[in-house]
C-alpha atoms as a PDB file:
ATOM      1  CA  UNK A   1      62.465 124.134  90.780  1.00  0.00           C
ATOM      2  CA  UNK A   2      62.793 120.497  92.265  1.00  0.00           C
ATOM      3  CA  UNK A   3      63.015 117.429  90.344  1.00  0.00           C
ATOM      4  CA  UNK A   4      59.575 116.006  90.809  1.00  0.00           C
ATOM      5  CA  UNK A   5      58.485 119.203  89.545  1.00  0.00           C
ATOM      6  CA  UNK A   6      60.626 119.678  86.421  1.00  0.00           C
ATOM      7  CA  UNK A   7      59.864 115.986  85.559  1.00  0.00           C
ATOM      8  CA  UNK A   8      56.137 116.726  85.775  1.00  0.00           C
ATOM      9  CA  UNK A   9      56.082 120.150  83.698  1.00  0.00           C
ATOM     10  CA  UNK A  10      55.393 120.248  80.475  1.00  0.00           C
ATOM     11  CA  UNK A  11      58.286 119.058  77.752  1.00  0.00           C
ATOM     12  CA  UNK A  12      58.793 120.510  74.437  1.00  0.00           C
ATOM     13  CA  UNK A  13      58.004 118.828  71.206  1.00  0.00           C
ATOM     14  CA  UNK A  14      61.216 118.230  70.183  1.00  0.00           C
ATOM     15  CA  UNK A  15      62.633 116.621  73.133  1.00  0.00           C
ATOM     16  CA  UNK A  16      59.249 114.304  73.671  1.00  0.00           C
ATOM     17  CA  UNK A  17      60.418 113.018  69.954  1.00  0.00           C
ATOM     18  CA  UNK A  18      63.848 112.470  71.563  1.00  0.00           C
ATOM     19  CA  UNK A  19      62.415 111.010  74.512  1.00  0.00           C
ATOM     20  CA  UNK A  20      60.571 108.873  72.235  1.00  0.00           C
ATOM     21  CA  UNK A  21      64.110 107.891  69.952  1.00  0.00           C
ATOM     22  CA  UNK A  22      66.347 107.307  73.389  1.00  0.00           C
ATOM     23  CA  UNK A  23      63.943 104.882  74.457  1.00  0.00           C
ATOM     24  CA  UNK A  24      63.798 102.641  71.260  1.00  0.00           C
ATOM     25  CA  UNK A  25      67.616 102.720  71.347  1.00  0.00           C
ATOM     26  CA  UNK A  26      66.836 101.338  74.663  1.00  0.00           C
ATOM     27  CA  UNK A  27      64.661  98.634  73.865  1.00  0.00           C
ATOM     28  CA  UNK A  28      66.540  97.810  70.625  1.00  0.00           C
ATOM     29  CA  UNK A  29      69.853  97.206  72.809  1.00  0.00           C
ATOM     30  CA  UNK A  30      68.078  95.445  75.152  1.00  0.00           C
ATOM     31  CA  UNK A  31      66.764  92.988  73.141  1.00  0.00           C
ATOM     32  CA  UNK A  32      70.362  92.256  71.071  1.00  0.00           C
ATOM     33  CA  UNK A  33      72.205  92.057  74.766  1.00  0.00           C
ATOM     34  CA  UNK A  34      69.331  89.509  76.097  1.00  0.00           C
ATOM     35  CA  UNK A  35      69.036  87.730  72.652  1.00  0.00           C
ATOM     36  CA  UNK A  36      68.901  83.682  73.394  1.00  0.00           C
ATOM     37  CA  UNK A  37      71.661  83.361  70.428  1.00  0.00           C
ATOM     38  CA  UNK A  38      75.478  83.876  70.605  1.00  0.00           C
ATOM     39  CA  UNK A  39      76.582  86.872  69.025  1.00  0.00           C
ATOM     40  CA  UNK A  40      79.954  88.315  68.949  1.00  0.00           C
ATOM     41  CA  UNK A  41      81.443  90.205  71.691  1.00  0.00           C
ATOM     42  CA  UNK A  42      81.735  93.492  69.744  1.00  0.00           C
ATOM     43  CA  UNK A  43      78.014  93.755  68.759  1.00  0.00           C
ATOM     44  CA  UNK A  44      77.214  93.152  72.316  1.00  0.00           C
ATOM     45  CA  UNK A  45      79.066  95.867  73.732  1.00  0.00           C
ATOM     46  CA  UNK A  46      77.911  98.148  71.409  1.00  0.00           C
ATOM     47  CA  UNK A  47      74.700  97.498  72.194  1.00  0.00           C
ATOM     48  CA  UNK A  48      75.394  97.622  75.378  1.00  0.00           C
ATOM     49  CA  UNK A  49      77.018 101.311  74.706  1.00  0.00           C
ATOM     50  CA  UNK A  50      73.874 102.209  72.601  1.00  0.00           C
ATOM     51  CA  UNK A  51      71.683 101.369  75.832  1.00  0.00           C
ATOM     52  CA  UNK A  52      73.577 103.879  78.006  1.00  0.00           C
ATOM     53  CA  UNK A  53      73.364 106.371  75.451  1.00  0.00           C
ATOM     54  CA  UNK A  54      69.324 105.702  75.143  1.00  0.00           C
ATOM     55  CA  UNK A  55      69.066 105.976  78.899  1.00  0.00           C
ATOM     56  CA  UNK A  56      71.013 109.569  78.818  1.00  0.00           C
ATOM     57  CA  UNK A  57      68.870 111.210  75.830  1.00  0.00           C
ATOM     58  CA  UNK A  58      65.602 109.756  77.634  1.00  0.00           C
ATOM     59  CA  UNK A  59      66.158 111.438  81.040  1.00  0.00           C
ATOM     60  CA  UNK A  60      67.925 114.569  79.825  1.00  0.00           C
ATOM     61  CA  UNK A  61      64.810 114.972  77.637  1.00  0.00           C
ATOM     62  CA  UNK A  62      62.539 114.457  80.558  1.00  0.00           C
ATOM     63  CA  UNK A  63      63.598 116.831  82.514  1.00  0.00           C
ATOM     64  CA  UNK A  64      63.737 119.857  79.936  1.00  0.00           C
ATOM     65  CA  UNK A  65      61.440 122.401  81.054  1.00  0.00           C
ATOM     66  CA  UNK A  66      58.974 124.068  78.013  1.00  0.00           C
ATOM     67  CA  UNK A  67      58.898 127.533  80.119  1.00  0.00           C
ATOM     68  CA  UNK A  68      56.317 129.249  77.765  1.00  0.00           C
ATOM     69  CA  UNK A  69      53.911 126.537  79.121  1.00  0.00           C
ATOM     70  CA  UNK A  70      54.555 126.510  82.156  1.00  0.00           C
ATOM     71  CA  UNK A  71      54.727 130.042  82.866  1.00  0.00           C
ATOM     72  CA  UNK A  72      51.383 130.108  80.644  1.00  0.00           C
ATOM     73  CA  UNK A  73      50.050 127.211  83.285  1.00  0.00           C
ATOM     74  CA  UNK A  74      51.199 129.229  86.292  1.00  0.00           C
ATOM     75  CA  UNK A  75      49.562 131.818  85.198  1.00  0.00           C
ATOM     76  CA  UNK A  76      45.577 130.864  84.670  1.00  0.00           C
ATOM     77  CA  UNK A  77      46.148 128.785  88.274  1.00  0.00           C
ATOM     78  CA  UNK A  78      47.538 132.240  90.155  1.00  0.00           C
ATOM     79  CA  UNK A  79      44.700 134.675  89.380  1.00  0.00           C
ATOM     80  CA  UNK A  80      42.075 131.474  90.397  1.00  0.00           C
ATOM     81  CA  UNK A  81      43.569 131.375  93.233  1.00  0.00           C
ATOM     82  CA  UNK A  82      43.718 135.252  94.106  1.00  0.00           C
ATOM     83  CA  UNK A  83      40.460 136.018  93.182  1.00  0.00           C
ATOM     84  CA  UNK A  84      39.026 133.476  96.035  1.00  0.00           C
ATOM     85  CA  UNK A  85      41.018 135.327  98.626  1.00  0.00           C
ATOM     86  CA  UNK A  86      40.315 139.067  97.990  1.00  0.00           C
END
């Protein structure tokens, strides 16, 4: 299975919720690192840190596979597809 495919199949639940956390750490960071006020070194790195970390769980969660769905998905679009030929 290629990438495009295994980011378009179906995701389980629980990494969609940690799709769902990774990407407020994102925006969270991303807000304290661009914030128009001076704030102290240390809490920018760690957001900074906290933003890598967001981007990781978000794309390792997007590409987990839910193989009961898909194989269930697979399966109604083979026998469509046989049927036409035979």
């Amino acid at each position: 299975m290629n990438v495009i495919k295994r980011v378009k199949a179906p995701t389980p639940k629980f990494f969609r919720i940690l799709r769902a956390i990774g990407l407020a750490l994102l925006a969270i960071s991303g807000s304290v690192i661009a914030a128009p006020v001076v704030l102290p070194v240390a809490v920018v790195s760690i957001a900074g840190y906290i933003a890598v970390a967001g981007g990781v769980i978000s794309a390792i969660s997007q590409v987990t596979v839910d193989e009961a769905a898909l194989l269930k998905a697979e399966q109604e679009i083979i026998p469509k597809s046989r049927s036409d030929g035979d």
